[in-house]
N, C-alpha and C. Protein backbone atom coordinates (compact mmCIF):
# COMPACT_ATOMS: atom_id res chain seq x y z
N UNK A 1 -24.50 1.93 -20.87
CA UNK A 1 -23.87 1.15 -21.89
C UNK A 1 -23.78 -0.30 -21.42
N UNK A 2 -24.22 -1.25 -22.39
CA UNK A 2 -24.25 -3.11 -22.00
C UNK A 2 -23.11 -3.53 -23.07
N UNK A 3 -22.27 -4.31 -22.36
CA UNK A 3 -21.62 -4.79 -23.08
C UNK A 3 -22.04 -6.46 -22.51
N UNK A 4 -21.95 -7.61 -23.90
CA UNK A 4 -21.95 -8.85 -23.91
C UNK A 4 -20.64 -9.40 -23.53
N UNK A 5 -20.18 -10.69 -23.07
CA UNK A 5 -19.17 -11.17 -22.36
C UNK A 5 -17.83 -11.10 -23.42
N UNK A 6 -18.70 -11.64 -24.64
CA UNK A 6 -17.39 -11.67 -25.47
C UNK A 6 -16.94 -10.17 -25.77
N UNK A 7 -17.86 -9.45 -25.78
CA UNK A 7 -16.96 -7.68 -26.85
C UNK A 7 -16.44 -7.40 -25.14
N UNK A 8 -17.00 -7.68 -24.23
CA UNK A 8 -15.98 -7.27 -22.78
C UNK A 8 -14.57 -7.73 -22.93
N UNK A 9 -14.25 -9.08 -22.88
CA UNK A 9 -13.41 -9.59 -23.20
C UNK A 9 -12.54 -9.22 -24.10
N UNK A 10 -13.17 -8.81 -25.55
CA UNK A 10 -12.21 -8.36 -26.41
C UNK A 10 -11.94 -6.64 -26.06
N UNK A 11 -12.48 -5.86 -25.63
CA UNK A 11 -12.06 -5.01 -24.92
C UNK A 11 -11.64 -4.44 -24.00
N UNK A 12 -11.28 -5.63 -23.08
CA UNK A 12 -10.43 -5.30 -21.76
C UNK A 12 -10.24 -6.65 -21.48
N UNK A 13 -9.03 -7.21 -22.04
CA UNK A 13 -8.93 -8.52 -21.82
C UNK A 13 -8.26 -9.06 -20.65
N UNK A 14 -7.42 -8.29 -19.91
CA UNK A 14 -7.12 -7.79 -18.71
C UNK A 14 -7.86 -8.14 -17.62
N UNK A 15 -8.55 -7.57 -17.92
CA UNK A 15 -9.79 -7.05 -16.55
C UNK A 15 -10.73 -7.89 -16.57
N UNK A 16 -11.32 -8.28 -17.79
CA UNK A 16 -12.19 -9.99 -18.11
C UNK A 16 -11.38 -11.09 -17.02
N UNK A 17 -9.97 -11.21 -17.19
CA UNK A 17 -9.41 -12.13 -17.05
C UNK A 17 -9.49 -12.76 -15.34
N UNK A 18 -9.13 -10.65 -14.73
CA UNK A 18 -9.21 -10.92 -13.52
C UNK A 18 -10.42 -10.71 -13.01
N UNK A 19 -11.04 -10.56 -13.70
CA UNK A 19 -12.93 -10.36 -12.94
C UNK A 19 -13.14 -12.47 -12.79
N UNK A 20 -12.50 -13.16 -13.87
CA UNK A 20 -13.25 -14.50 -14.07
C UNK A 20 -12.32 -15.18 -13.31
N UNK A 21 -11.02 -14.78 -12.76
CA UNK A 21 -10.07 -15.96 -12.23
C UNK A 21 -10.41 -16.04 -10.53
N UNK A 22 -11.54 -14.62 -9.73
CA UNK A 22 -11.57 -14.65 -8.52
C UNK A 22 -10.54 -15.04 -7.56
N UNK A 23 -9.24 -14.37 -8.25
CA UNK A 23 -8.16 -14.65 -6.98
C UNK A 23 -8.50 -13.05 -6.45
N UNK A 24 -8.41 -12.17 -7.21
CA UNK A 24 -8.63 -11.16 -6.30
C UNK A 24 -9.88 -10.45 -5.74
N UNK A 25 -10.10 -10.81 -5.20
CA UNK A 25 -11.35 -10.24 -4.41
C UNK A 25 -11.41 -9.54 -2.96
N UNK A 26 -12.25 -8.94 -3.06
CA UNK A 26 -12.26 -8.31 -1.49
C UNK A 26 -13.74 -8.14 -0.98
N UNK A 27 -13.91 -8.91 0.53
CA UNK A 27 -15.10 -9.27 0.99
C UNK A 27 -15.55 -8.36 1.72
N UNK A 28 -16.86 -7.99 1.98
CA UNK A 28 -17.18 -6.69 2.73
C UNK A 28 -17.99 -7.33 3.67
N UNK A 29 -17.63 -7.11 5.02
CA UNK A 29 -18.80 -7.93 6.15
C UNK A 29 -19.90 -7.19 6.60
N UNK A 30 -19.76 -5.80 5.82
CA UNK A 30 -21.14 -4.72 6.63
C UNK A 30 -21.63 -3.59 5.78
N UNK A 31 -22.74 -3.44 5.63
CA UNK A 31 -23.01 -1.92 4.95
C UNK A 31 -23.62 -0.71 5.82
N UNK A 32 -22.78 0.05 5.95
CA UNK A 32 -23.55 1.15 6.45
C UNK A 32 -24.48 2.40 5.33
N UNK A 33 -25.60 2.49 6.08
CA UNK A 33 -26.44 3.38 5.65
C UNK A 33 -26.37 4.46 5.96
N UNK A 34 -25.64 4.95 7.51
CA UNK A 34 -25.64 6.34 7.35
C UNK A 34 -24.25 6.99 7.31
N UNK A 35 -24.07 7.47 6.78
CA UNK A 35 -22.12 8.09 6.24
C UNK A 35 -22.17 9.00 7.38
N UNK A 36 -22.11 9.47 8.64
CA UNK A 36 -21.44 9.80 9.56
C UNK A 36 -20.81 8.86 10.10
N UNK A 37 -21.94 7.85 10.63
CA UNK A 37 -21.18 6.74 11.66
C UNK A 37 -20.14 5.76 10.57
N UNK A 38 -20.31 5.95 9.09
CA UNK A 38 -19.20 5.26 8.36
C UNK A 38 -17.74 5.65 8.15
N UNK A 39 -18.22 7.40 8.09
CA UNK A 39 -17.37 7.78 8.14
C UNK A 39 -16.24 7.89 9.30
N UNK A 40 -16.94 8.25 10.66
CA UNK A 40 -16.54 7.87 11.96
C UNK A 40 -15.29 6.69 11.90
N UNK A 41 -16.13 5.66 11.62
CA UNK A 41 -15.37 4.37 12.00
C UNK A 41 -13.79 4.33 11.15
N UNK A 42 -13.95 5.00 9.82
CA UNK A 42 -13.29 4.86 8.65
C UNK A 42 -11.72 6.07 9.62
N UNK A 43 -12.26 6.80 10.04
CA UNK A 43 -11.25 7.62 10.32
C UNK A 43 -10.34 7.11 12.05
N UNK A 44 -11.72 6.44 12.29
CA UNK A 44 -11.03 5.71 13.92
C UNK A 44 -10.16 5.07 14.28
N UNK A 45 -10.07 4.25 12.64
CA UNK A 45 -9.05 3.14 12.65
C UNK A 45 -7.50 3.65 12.40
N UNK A 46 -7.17 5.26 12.09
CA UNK A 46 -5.86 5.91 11.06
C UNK A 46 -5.99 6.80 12.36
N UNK A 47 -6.57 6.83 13.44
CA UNK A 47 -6.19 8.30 14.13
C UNK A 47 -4.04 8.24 14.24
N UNK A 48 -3.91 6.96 15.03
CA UNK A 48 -2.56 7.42 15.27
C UNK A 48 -1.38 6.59 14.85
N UNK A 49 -1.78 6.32 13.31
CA UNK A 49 -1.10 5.75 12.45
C UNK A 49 -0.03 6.87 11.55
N UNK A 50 1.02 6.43 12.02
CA UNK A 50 2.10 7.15 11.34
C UNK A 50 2.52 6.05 10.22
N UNK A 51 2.55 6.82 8.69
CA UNK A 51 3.08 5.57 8.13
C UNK A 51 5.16 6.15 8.08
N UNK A 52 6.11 4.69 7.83
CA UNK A 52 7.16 4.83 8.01
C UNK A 52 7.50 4.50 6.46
N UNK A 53 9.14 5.02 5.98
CA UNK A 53 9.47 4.68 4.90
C UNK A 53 8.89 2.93 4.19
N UNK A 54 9.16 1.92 4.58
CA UNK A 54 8.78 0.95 3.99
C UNK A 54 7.01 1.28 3.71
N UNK A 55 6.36 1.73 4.80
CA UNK A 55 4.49 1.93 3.85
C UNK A 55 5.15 2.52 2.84
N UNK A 56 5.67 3.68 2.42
CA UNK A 56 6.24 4.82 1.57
C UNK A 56 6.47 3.88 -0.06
N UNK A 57 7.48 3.06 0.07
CA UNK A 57 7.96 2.29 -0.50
C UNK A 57 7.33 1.05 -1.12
N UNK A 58 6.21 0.48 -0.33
CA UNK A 58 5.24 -0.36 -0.79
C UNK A 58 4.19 0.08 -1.60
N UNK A 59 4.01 1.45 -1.63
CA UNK A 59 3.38 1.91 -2.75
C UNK A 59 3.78 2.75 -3.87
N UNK A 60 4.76 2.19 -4.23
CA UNK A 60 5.73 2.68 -5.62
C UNK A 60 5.26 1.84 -6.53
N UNK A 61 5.81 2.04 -7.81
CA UNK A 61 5.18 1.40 -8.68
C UNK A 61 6.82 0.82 -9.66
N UNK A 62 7.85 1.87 -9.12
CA UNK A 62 8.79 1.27 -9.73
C UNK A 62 10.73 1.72 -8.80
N UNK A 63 11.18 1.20 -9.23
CA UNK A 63 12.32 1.59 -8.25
C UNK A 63 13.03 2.61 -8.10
N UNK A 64 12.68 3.54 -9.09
CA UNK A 64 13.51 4.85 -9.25
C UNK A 64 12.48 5.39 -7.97
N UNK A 65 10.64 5.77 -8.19
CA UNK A 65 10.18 5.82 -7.30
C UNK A 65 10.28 5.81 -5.62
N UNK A 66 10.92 4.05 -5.77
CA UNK A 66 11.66 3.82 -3.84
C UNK A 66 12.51 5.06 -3.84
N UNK A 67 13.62 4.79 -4.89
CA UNK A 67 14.58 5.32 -4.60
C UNK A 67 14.13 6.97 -3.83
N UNK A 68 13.57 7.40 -4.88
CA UNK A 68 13.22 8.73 -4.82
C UNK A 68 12.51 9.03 -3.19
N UNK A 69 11.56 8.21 -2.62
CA UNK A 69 11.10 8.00 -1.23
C UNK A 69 12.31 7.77 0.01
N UNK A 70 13.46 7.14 -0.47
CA UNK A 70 14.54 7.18 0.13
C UNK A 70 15.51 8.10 0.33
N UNK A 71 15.94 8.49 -0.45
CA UNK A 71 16.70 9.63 -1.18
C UNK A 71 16.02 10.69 0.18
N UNK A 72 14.45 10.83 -0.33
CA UNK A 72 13.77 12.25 0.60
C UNK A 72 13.62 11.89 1.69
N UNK A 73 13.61 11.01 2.64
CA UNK A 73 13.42 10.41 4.07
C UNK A 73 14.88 10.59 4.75
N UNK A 74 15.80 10.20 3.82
CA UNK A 74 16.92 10.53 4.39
C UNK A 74 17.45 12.11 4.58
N UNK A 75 17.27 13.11 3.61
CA UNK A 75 17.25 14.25 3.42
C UNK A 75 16.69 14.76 4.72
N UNK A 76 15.62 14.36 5.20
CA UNK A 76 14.79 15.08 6.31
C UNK A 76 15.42 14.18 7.51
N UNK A 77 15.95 13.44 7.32
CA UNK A 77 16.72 12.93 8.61
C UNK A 77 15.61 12.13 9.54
N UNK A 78 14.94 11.57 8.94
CA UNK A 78 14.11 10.69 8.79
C UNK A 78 14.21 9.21 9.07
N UNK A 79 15.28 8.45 8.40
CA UNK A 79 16.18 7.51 8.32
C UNK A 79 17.73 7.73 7.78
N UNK A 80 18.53 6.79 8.88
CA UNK A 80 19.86 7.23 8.70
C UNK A 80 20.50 6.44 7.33
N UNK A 81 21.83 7.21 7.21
CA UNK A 81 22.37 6.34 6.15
C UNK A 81 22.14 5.12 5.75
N UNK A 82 22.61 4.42 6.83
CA UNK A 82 22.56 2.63 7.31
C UNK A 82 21.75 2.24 6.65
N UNK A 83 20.51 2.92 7.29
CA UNK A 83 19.39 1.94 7.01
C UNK A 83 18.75 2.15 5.25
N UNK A 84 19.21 3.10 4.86
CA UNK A 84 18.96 3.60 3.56
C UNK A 84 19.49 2.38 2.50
């Protein structure tokens, strides 16, 4: 399916907007060709990454959400009152 700039625009005016304003972008410095050694690398970097309530919390979308990530961290004794 081809869509022309303008029926893009009028159908995802959103996404036109941020495809044309290039604040968000993300640069890639390498391509791998063979998906072991990509995969390799991809997993090398998380071996002994524990994420803590705030990662938890930075990917909510709304505050009942935190809450709800808080609420259960504390439950498991995880983080204390205080810091809740």
């Amino acid at each position: 399916m081809e869509f022309d700039r303008e029926t893009f625009r009028r159908l995802f005016p959103n996404l036109a907007k941020e495809l044309e304003s290039g604040r968000n972008s993300v640069s890639i410095n390498s391509v791998r060709t063979d998906i072991e050694v990509g995969e390799k690398a991809v997993s090398q970097s998380f071996v002994h990454y524990e994420p803590d309530v705030i990662d938890f919390i930075r990917r909510c979308d709304t505050a009942e959400q935190a809450e709800e990530i808080i609420d259960y961290m504390e439950r498991r004794g995880e983080i204390r009152k205080e810091y809740a």
